[in-house]
ModelCIF file with pLDDT and N, C-alpha, C, O atoms, coordinates in Angstrom:
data_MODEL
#
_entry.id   MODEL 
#
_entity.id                         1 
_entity.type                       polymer 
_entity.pdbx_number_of_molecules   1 
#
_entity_poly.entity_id                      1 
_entity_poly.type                           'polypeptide(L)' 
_entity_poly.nstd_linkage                   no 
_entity_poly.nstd_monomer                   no 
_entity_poly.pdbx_seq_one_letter_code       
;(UNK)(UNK)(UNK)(UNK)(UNK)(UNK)(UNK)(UNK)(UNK)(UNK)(UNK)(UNK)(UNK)(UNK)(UNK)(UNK)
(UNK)(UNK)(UNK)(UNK)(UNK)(UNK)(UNK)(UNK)(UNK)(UNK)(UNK)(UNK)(UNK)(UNK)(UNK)(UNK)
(UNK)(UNK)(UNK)(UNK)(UNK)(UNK)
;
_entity_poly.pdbx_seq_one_letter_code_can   XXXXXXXXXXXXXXXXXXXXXXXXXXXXXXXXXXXXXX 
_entity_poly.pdbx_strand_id                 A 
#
loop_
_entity_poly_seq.entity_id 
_entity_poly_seq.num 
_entity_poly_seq.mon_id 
_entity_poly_seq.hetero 
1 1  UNK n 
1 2  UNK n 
1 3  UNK n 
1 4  UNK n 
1 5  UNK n 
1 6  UNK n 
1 7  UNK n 
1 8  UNK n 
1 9  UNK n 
1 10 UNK n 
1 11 UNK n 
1 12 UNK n 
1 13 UNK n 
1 14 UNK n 
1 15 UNK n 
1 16 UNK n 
1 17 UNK n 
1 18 UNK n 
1 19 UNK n 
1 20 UNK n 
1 21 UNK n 
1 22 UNK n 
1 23 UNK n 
1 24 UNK n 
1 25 UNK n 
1 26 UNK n 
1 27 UNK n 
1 28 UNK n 
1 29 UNK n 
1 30 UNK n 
1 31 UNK n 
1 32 UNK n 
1 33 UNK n 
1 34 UNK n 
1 35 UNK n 
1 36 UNK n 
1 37 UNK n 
1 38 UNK n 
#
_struct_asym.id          A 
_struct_asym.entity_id   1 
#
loop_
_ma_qa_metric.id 
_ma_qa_metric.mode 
_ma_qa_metric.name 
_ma_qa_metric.software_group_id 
_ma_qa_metric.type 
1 global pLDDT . pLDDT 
2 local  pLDDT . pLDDT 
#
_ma_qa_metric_global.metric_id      1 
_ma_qa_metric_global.metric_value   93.45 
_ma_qa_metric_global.model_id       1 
_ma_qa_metric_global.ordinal_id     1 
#
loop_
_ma_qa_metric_local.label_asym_id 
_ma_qa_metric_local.label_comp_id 
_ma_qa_metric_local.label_seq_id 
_ma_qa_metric_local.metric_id 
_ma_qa_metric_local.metric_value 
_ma_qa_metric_local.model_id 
_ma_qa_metric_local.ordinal_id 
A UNK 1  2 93.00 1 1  
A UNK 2  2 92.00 1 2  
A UNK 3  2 90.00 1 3  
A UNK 4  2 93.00 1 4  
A UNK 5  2 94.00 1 5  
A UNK 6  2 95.00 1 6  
A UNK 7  2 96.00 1 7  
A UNK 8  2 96.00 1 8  
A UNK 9  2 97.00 1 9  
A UNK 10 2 97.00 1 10 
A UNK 11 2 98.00 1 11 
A UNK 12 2 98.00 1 12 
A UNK 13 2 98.00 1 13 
A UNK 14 2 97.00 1 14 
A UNK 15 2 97.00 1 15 
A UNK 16 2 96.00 1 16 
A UNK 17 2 95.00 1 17 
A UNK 18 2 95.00 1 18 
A UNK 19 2 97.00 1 19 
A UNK 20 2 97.00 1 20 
A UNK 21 2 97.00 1 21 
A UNK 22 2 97.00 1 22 
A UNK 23 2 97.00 1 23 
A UNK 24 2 97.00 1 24 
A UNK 25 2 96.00 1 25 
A UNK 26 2 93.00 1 26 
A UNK 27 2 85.00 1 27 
A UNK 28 2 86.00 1 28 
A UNK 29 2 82.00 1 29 
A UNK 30 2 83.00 1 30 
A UNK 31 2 84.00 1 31 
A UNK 32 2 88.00 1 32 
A UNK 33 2 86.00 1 33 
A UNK 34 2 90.00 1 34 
A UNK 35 2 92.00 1 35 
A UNK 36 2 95.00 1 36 
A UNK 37 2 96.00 1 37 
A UNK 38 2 96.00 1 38 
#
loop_
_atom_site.group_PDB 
_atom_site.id 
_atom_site.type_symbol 
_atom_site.label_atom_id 
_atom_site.label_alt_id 
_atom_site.label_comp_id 
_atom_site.label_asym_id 
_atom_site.label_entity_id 
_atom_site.label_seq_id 
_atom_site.pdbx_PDB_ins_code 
_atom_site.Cartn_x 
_atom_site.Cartn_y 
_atom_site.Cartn_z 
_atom_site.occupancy 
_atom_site.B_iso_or_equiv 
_atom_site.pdbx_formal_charge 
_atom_site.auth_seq_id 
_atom_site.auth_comp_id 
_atom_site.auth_asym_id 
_atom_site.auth_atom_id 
_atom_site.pdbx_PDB_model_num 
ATOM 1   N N  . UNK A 1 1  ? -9.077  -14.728 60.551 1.00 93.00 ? 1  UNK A N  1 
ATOM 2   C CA . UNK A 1 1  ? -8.742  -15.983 59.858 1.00 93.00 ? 1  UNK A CA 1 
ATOM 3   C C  . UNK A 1 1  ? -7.488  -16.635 60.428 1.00 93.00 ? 1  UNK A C  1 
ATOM 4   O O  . UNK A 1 1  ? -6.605  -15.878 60.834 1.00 93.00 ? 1  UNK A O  1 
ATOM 5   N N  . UNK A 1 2  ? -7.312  -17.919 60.501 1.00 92.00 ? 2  UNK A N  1 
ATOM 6   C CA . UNK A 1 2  ? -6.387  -18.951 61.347 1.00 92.00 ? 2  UNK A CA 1 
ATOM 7   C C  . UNK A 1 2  ? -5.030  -18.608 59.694 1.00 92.00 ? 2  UNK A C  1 
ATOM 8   O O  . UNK A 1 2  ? -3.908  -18.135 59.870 1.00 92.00 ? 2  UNK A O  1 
ATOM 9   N N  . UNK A 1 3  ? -5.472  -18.919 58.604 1.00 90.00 ? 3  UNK A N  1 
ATOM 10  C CA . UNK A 1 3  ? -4.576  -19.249 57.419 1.00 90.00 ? 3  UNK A CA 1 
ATOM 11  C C  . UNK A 1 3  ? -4.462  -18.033 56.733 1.00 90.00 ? 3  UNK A C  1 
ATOM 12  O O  . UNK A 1 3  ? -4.213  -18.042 55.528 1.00 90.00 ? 3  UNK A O  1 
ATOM 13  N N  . UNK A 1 4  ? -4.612  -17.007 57.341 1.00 93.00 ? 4  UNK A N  1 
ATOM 14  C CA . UNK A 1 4  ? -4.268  -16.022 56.363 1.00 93.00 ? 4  UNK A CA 1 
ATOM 15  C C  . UNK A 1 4  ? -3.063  -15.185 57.636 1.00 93.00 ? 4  UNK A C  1 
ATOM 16  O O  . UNK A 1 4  ? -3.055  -15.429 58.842 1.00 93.00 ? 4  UNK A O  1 
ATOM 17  N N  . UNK A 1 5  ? -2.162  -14.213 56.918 1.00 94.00 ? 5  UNK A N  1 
ATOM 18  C CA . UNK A 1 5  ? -1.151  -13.046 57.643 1.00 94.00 ? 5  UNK A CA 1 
ATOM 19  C C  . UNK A 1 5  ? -1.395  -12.077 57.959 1.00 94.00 ? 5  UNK A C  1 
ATOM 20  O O  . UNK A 1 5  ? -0.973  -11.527 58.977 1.00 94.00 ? 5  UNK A O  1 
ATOM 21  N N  . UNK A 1 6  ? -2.365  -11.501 56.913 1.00 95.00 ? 6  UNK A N  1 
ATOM 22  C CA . UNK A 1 6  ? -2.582  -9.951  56.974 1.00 95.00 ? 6  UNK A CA 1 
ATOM 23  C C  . UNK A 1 6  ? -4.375  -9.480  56.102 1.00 95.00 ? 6  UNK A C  1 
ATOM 24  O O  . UNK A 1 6  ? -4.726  -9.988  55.037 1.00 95.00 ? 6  UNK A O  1 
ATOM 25  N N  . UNK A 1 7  ? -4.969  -8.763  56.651 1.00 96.00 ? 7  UNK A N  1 
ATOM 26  C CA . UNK A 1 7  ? -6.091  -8.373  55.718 1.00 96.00 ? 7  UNK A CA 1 
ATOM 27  C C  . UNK A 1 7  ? -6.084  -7.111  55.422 1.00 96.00 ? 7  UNK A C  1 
ATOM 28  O O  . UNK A 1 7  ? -5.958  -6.244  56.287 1.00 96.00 ? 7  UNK A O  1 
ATOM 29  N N  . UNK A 1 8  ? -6.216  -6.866  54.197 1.00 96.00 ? 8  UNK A N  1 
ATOM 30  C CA . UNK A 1 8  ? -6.169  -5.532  53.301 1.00 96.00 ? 8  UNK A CA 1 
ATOM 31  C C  . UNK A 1 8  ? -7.691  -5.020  53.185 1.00 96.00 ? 8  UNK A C  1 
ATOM 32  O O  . UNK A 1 8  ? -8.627  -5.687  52.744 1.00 96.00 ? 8  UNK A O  1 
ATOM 33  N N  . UNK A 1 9  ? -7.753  -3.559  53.720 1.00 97.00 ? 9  UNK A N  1 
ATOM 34  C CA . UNK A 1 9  ? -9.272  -2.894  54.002 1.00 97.00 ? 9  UNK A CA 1 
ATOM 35  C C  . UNK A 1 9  ? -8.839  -2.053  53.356 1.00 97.00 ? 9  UNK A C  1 
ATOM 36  O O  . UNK A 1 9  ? -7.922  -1.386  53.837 1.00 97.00 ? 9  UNK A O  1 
ATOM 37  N N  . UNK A 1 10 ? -9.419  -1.704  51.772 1.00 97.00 ? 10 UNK A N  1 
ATOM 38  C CA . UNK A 1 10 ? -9.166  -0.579  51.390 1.00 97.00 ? 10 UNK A CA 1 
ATOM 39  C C  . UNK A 1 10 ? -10.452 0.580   51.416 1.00 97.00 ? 10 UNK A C  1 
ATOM 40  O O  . UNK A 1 10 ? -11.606 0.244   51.151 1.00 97.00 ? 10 UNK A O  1 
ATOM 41  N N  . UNK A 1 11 ? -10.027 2.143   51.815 1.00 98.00 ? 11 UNK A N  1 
ATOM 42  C CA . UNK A 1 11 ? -10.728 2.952   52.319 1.00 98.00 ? 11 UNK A CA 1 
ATOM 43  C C  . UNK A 1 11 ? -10.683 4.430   51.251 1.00 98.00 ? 11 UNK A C  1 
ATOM 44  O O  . UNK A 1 11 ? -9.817  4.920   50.526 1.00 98.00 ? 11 UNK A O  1 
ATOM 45  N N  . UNK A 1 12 ? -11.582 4.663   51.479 1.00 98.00 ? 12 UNK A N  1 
ATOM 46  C CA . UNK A 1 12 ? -12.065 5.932   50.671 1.00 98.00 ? 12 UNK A CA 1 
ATOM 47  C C  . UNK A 1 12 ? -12.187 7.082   51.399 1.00 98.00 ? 12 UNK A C  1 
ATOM 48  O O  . UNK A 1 12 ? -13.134 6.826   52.143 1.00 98.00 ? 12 UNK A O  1 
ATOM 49  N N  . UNK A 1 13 ? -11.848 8.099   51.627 1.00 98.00 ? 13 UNK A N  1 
ATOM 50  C CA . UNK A 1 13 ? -11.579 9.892   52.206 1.00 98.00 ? 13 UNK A CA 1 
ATOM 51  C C  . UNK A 1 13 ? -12.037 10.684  51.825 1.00 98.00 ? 13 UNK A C  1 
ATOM 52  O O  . UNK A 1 13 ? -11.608 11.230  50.809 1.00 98.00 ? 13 UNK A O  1 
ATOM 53  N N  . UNK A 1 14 ? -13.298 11.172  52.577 1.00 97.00 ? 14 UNK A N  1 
ATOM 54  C CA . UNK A 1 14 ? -14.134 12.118  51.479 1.00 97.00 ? 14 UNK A CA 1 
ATOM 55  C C  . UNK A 1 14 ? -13.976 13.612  52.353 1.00 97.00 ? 14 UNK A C  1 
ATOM 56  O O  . UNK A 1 14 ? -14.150 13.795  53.558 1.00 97.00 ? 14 UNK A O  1 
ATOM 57  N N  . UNK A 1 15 ? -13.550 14.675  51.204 1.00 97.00 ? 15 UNK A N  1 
ATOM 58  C CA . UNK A 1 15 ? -13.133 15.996  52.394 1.00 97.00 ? 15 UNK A CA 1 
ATOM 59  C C  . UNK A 1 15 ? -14.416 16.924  52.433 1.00 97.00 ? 15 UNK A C  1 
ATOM 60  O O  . UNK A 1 15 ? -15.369 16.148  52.364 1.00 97.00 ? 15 UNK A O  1 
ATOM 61  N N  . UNK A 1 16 ? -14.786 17.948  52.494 1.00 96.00 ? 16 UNK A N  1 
ATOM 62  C CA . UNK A 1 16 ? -15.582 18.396  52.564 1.00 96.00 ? 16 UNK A CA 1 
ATOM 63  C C  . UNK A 1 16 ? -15.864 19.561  51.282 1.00 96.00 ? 16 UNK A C  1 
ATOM 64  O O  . UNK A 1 16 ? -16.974 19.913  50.884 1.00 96.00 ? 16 UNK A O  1 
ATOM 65  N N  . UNK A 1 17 ? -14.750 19.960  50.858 1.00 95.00 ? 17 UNK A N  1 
ATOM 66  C CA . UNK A 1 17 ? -14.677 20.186  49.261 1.00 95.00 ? 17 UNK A CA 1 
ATOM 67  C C  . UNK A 1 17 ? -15.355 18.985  48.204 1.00 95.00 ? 17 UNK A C  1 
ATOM 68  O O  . UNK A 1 17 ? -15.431 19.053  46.977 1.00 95.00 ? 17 UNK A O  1 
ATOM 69  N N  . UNK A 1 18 ? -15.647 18.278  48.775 1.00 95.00 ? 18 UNK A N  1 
ATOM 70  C CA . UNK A 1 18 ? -15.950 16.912  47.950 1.00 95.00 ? 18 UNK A CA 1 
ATOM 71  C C  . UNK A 1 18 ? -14.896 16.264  47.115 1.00 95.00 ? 18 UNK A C  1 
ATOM 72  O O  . UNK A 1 18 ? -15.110 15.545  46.139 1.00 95.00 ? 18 UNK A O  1 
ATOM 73  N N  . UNK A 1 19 ? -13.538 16.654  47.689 1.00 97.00 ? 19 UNK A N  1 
ATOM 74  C CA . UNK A 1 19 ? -12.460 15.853  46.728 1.00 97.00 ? 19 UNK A CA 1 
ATOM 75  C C  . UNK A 1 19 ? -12.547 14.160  47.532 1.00 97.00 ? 19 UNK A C  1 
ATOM 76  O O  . UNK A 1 19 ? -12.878 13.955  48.700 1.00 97.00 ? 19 UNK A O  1 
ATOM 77  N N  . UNK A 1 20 ? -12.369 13.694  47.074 1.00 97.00 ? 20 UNK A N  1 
ATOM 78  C CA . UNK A 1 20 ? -12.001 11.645  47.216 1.00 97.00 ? 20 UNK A CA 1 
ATOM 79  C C  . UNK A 1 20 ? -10.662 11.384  46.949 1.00 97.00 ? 20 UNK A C  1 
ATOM 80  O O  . UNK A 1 20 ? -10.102 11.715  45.904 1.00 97.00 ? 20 UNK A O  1 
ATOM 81  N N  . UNK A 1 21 ? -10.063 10.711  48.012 1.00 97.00 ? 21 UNK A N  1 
ATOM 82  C CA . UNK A 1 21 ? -8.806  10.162  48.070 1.00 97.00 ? 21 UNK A CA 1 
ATOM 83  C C  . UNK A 1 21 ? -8.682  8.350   48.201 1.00 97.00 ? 21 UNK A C  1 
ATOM 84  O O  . UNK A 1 21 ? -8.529  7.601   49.166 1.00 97.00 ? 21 UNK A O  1 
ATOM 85  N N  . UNK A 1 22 ? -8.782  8.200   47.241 1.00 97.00 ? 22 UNK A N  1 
ATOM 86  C CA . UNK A 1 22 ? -8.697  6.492   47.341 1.00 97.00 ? 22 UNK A CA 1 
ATOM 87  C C  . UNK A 1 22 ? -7.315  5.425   47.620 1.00 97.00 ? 22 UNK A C  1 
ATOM 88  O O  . UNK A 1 22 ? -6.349  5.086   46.938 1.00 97.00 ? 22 UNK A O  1 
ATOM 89  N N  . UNK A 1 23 ? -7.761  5.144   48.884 1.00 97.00 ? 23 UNK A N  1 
ATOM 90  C CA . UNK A 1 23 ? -6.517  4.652   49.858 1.00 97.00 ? 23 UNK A CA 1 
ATOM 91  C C  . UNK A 1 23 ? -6.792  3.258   48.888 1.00 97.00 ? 23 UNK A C  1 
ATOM 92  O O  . UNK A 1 23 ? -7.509  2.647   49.680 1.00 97.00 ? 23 UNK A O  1 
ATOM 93  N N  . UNK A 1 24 ? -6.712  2.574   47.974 1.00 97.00 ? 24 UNK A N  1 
ATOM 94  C CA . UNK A 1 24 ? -6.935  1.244   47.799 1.00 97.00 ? 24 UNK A CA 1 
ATOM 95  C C  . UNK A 1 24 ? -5.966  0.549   46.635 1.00 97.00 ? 24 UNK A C  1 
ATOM 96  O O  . UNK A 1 24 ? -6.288  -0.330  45.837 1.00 97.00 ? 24 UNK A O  1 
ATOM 97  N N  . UNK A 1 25 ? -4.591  1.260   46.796 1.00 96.00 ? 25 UNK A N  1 
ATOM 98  C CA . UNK A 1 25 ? -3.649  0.363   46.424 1.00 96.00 ? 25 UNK A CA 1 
ATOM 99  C C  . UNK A 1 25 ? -2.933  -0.762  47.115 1.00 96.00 ? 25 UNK A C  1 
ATOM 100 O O  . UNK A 1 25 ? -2.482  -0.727  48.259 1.00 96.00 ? 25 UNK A O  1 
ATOM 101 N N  . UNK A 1 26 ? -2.884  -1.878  46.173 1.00 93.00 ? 26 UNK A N  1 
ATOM 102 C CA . UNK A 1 26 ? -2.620  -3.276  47.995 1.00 93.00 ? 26 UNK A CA 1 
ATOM 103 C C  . UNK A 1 26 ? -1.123  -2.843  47.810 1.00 93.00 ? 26 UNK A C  1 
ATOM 104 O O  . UNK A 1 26 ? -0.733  -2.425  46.720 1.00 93.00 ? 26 UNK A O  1 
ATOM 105 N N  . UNK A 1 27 ? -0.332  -2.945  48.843 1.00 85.00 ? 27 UNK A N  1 
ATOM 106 C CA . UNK A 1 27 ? 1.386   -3.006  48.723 1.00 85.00 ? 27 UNK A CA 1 
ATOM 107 C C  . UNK A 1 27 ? 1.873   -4.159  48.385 1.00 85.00 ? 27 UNK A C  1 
ATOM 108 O O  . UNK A 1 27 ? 1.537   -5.167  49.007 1.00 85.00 ? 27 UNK A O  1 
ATOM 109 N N  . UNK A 1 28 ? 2.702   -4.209  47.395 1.00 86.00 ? 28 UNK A N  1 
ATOM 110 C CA . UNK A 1 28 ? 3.698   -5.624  46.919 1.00 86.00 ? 28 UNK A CA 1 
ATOM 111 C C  . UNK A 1 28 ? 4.922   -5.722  47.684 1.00 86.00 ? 28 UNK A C  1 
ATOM 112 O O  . UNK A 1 28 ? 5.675   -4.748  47.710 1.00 86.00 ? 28 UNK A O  1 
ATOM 113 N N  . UNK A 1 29 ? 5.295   -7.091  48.494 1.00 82.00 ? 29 UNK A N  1 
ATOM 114 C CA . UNK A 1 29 ? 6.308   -7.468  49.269 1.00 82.00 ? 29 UNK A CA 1 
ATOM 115 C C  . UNK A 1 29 ? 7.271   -7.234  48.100 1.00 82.00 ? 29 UNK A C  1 
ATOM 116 O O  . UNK A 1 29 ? 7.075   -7.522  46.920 1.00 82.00 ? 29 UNK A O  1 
ATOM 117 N N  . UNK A 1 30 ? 8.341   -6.663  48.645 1.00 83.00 ? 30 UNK A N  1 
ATOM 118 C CA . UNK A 1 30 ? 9.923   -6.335  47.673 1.00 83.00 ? 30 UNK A CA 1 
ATOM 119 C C  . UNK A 1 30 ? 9.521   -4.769  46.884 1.00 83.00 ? 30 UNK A C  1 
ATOM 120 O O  . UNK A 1 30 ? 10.287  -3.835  46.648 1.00 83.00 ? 30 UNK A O  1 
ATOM 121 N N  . UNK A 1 31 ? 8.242   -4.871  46.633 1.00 84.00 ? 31 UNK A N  1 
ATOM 122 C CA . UNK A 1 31 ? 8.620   -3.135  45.795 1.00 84.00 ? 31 UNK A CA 1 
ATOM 123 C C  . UNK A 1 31 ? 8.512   -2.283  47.112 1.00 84.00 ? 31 UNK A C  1 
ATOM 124 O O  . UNK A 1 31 ? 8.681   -2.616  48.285 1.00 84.00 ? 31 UNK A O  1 
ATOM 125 N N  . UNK A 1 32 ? 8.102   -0.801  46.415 1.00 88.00 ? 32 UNK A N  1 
ATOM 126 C CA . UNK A 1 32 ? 8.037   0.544   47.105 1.00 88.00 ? 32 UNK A CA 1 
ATOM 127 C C  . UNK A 1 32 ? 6.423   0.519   47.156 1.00 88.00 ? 32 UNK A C  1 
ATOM 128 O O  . UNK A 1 32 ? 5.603   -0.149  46.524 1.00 88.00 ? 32 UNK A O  1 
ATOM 129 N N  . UNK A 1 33 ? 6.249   1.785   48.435 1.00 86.00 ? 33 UNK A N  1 
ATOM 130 C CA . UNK A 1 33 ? 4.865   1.545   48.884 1.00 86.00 ? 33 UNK A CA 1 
ATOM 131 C C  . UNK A 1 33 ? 3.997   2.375   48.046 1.00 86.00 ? 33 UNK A C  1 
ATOM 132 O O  . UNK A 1 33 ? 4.129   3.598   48.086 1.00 86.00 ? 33 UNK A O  1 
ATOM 133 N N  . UNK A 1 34 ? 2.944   1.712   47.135 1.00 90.00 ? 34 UNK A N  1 
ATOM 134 C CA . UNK A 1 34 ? 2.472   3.009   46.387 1.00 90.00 ? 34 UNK A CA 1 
ATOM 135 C C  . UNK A 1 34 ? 2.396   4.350   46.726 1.00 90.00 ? 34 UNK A C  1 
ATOM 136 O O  . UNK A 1 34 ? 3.172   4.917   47.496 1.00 90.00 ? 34 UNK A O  1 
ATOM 137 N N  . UNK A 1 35 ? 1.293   4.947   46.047 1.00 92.00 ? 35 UNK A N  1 
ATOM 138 C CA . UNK A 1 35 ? 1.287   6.136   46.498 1.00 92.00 ? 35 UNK A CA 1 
ATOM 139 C C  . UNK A 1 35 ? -0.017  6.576   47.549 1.00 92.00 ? 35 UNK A C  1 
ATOM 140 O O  . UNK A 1 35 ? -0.223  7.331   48.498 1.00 92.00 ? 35 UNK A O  1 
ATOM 141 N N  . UNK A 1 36 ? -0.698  5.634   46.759 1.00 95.00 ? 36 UNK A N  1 
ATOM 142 C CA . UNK A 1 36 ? -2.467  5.612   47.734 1.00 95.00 ? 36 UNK A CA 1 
ATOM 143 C C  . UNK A 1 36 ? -2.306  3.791   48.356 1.00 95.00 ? 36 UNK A C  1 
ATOM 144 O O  . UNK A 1 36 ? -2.678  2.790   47.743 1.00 95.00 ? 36 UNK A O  1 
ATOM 145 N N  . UNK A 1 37 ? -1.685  3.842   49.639 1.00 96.00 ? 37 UNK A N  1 
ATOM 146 C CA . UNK A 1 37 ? -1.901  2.216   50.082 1.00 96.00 ? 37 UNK A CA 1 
ATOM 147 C C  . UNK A 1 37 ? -2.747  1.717   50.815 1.00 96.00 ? 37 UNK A C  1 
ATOM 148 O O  . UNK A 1 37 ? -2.639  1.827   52.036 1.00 96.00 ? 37 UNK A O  1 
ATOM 149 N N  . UNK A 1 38 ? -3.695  1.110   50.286 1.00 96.00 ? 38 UNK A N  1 
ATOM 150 C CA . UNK A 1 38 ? -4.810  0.208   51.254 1.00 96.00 ? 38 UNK A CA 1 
ATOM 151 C C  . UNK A 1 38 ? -4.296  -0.032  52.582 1.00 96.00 ? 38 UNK A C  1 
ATOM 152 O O  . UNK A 1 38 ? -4.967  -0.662  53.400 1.00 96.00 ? 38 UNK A O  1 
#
């Protein structure tokens, strides 16, 4: 995209235990970076 800065792909981690780690927190300019960040 010409009008946009940045694109946020949020992703999912699947282990083989079958635990899921969901990368799909967006980060907010000025705070701290979550804990799971898109």
């Amino acid at each position: 995209p010409e009008k946009a800065d940045e694109l946020v792909f949020k992703a999912l981690q699947t282990y083989s235990n079958k635990e899921v780690v969901r990368w799909i927190e967006v980060p907010q300019e000025g705070q701290e970076e979550p804990d799971f960040p898109a």
